[in-house]
N, C-alpha and C. Protein backbone atom coordinates (compact mmCIF):
# COMPACT_ATOMS: atom_id res chain seq x y z
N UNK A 1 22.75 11.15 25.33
CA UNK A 1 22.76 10.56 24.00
C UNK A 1 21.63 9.56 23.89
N UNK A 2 21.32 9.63 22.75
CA UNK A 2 19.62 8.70 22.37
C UNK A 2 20.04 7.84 21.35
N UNK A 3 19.76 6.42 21.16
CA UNK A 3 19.80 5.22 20.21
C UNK A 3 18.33 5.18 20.01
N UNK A 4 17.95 4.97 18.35
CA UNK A 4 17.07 5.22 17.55
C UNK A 4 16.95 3.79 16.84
N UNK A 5 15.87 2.98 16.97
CA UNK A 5 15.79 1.48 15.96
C UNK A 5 14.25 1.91 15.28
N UNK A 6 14.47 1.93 14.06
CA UNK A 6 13.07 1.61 13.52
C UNK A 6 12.66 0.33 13.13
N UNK A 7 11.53 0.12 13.24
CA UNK A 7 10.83 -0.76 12.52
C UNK A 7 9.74 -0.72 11.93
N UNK A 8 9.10 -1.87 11.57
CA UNK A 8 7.49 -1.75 10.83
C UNK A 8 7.45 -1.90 9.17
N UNK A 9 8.67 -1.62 8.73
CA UNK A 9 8.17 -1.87 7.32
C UNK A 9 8.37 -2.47 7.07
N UNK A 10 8.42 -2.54 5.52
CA UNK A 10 7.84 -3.97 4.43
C UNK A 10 7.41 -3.30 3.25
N UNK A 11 6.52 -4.31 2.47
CA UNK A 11 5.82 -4.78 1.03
C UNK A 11 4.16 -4.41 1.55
N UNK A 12 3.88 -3.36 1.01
CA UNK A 12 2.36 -2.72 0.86
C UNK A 12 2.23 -2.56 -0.60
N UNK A 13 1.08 -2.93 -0.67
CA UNK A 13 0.42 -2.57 -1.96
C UNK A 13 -0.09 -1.61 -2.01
N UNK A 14 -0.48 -0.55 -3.38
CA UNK A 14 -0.80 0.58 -3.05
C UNK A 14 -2.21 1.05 -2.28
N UNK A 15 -2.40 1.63 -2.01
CA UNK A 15 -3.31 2.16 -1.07
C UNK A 15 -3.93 1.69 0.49
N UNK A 16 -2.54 0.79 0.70
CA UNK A 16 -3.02 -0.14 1.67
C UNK A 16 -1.61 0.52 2.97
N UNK A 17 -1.55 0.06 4.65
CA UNK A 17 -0.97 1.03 5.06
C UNK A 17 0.11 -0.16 6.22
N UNK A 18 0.70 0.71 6.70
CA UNK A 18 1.54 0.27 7.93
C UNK A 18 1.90 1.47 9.07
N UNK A 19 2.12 0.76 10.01
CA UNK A 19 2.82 1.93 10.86
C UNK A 19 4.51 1.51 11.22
N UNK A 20 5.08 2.63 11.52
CA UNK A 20 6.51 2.63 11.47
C UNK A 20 6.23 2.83 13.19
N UNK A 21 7.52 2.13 13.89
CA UNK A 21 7.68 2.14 15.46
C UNK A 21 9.08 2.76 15.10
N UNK A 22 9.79 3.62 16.17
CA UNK A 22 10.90 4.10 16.79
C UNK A 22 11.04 3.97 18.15
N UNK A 23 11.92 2.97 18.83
CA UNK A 23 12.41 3.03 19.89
C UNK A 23 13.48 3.97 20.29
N UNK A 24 13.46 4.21 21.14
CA UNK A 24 14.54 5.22 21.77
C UNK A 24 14.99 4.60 22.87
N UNK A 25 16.39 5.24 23.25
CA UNK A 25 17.03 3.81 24.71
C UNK A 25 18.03 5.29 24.42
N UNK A 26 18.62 5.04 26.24
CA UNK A 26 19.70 5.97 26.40
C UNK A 26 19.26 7.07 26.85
N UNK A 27 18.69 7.61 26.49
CA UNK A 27 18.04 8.97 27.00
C UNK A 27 16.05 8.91 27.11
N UNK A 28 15.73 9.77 27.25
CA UNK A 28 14.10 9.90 27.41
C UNK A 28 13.68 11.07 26.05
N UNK A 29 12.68 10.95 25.74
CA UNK A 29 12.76 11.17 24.76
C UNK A 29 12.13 12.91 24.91
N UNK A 30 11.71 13.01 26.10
CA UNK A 30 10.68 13.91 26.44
C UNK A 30 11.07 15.32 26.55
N UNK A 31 13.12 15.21 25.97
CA UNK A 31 14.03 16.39 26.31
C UNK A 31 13.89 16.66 24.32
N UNK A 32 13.53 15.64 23.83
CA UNK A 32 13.78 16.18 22.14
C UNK A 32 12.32 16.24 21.46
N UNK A 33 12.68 16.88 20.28
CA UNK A 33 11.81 17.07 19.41
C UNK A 33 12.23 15.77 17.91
N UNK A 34 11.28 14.93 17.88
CA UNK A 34 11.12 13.86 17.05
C UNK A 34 10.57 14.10 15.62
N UNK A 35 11.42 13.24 14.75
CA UNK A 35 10.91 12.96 13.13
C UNK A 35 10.76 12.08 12.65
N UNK A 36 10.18 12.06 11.59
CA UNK A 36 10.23 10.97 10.11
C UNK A 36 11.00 11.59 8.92
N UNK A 37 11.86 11.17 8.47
CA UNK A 37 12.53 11.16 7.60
C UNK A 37 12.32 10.52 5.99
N UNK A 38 12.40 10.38 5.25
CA UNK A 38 12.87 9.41 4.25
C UNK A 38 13.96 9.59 3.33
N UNK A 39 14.20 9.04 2.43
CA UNK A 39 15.41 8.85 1.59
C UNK A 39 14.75 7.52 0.25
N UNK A 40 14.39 8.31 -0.96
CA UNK A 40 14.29 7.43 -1.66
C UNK A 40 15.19 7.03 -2.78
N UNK A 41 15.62 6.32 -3.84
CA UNK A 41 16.94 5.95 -4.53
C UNK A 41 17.03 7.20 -5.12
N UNK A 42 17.79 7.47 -5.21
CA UNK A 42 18.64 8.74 -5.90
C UNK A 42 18.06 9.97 -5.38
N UNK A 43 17.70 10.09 -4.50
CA UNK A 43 17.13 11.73 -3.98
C UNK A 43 17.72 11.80 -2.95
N UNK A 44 17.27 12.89 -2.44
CA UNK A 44 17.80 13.88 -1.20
C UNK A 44 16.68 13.32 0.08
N UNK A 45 17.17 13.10 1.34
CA UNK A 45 16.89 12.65 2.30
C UNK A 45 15.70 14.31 2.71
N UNK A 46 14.21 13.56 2.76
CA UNK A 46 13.64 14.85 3.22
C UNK A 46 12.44 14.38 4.53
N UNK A 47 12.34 15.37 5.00
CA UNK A 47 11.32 15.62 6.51
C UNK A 47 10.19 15.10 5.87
N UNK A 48 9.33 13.81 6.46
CA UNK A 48 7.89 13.61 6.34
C UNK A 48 6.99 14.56 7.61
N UNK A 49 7.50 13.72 8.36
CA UNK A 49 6.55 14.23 9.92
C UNK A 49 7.40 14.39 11.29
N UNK A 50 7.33 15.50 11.79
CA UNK A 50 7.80 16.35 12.98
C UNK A 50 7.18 16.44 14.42
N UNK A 51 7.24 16.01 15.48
CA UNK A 51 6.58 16.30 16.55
C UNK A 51 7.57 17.12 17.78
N UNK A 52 7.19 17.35 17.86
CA UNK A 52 7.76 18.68 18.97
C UNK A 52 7.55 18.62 20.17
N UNK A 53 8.36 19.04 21.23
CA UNK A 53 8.64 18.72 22.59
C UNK A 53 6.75 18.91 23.10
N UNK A 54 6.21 19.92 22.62
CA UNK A 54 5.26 20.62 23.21
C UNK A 54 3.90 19.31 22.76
N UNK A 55 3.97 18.98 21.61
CA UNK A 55 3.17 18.03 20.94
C UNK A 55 2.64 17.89 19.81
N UNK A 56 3.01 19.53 19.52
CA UNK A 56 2.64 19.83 17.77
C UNK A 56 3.22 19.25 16.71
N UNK A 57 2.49 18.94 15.64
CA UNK A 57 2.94 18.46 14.89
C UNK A 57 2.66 19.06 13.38
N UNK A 58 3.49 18.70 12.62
CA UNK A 58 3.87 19.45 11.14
C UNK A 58 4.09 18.11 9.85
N UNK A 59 3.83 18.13 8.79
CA UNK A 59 3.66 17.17 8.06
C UNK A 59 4.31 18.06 6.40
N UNK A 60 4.91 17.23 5.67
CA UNK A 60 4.93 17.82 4.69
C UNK A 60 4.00 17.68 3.83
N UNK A 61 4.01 18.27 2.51
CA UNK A 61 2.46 18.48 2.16
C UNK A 61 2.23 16.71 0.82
N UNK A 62 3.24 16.40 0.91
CA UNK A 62 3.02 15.12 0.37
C UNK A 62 2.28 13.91 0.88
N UNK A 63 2.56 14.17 2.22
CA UNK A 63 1.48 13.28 2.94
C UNK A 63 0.68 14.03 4.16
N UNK A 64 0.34 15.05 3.87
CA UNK A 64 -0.45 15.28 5.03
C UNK A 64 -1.94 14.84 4.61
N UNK A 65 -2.81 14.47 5.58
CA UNK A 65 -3.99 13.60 5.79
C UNK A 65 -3.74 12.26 5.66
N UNK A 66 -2.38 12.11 4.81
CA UNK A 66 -2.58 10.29 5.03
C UNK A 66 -1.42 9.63 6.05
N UNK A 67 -0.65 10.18 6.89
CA UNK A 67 0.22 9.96 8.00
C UNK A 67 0.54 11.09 9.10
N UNK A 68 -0.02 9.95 9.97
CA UNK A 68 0.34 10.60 11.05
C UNK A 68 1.21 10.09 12.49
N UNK A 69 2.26 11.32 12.45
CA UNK A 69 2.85 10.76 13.76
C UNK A 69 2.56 10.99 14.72
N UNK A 70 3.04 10.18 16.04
CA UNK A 70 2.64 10.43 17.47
C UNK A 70 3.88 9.96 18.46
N UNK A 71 3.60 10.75 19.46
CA UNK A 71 4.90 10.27 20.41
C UNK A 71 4.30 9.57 21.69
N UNK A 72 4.98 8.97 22.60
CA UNK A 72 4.53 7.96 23.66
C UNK A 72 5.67 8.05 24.39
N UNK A 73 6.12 9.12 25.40
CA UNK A 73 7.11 9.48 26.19
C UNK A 73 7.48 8.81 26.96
N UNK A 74 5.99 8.00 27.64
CA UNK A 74 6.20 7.19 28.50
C UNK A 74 7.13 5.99 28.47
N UNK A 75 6.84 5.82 27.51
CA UNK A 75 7.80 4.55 26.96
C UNK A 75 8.88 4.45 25.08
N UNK A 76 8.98 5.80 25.25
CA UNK A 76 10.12 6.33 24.68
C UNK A 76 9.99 5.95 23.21
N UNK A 77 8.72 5.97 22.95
CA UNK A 77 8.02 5.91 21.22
C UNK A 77 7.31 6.42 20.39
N UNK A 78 7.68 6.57 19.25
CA UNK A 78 7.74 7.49 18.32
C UNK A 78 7.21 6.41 17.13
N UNK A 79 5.55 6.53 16.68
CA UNK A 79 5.25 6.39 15.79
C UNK A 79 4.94 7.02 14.15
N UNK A 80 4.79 6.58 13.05
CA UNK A 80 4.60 6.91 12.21
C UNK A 80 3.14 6.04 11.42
N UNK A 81 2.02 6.33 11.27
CA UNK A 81 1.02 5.80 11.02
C UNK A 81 0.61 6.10 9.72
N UNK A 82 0.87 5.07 8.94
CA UNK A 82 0.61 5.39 7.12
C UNK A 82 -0.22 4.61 6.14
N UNK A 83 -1.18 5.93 5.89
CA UNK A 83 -2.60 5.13 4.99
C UNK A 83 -2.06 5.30 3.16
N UNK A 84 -3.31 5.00 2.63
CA UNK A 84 -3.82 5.13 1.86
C UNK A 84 -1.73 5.06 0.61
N UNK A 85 -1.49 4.43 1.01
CA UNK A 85 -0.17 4.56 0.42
C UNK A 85 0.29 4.40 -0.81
N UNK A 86 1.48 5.45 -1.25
CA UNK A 86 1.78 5.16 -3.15
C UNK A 86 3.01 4.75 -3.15
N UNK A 87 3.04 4.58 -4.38
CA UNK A 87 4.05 4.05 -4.67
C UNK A 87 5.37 4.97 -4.78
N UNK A 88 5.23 6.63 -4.59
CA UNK A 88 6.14 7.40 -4.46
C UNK A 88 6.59 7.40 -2.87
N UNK A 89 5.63 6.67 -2.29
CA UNK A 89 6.18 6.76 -0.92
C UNK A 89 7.28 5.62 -0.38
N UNK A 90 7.44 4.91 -1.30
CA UNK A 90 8.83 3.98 -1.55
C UNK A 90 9.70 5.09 -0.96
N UNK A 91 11.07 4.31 0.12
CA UNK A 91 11.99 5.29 0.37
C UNK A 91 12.19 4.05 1.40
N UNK A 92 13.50 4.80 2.09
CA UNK A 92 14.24 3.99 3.49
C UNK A 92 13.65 4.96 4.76
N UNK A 93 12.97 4.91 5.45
CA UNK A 93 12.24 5.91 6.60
C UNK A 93 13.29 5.65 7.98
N UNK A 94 13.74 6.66 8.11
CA UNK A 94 14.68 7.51 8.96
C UNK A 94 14.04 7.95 10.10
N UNK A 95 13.99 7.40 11.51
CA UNK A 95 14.00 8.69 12.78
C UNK A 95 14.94 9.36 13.26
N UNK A 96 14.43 10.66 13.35
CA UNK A 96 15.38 11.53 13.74
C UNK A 96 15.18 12.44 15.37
N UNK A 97 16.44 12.38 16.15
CA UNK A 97 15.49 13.39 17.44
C UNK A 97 16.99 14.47 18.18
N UNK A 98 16.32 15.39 18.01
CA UNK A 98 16.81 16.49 18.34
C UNK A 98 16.39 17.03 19.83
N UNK A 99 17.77 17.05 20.57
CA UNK A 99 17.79 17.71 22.05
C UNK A 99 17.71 19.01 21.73
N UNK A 100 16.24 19.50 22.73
CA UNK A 100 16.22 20.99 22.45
C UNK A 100 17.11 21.59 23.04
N UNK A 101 17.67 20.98 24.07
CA UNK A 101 18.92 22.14 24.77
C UNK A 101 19.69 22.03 24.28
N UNK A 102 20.41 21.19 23.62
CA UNK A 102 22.15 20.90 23.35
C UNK A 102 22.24 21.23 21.70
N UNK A 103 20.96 21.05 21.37
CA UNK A 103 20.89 21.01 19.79
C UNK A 103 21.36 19.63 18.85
N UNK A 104 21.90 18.91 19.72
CA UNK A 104 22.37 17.28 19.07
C UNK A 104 21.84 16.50 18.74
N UNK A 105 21.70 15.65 17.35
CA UNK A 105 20.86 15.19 16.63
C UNK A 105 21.07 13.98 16.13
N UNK A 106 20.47 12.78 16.76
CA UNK A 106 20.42 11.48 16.21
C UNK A 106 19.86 11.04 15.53
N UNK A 107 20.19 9.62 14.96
CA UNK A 107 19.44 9.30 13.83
C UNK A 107 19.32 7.84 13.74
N UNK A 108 18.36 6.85 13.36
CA UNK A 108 18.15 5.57 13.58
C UNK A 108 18.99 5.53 12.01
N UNK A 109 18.36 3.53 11.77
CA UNK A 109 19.57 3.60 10.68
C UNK A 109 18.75 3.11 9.60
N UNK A 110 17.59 3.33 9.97
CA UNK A 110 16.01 3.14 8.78
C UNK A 110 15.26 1.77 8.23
N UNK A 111 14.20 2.02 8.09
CA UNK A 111 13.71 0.70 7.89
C UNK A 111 12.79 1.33 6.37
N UNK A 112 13.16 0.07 5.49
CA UNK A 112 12.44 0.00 4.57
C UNK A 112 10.93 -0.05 3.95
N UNK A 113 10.26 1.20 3.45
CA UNK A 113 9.20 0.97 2.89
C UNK A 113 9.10 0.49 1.32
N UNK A 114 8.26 0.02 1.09
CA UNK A 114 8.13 -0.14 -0.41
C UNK A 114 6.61 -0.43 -0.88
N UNK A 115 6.37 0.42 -1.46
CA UNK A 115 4.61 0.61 -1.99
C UNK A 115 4.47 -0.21 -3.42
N UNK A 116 4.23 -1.46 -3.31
CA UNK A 116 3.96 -1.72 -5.08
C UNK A 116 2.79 -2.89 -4.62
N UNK A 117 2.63 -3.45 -6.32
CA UNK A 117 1.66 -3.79 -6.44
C UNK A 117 2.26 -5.38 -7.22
């Protein structure tokens, strides 16, 4: 079992950036495949950015070129690196990590972005 804390956000103005940290504790991270999440007011919780046991990574098309994630196995972290930022990118940002063997899926308990001006 894996415990998930995010941090990093805050108050950005638009086009200006932050990076999101995910710690992991309890397990290693190097058995799952890692996400970004979000959840903005009244919508449906959806996939930003995906990294995979192997190292690949997948982005949805809302932010691809302006975030990117990365993983750091060594020390059980899972970034999210975010430019050029809008104000649709307001939301609560979620990590998520999935054991490829067992299929079991945790989830941090999100840290707040907010893009204004």
């Amino acid at each position: 079992q894996v415990q998930l804390v995010e941090s990093g956000g805050g108050l950005v103005q638009p086009g200006g950036s932050l990076r999101l940290s995910c710690r992991a504790s309890g397990s290693i991270i190097a058995f799952y495949d890692m996400a970004w999440y979000r959840q903005a007011p009244g919508k449906q919780r959806e996939l930003v950015a995906r990294t995979s046991l192997g190292g690949s990574t997948d982005y949805t098309g809302s932010v691809e070129g302006r975030f990117h994630i990365s993983r750091d196995d060594a020390n059980n972290m899972i970034y999210l690196q975010m430019s050029s930022l809008k104000p649709e990118d307001t939301a609560v940002y979620y990590c998520e990590g999935r054991n490829r063997a067992t299929g079991s899926d945790y989830w941090g308990r999100g840290t707040q972005v907010t893009v204004s001006s």
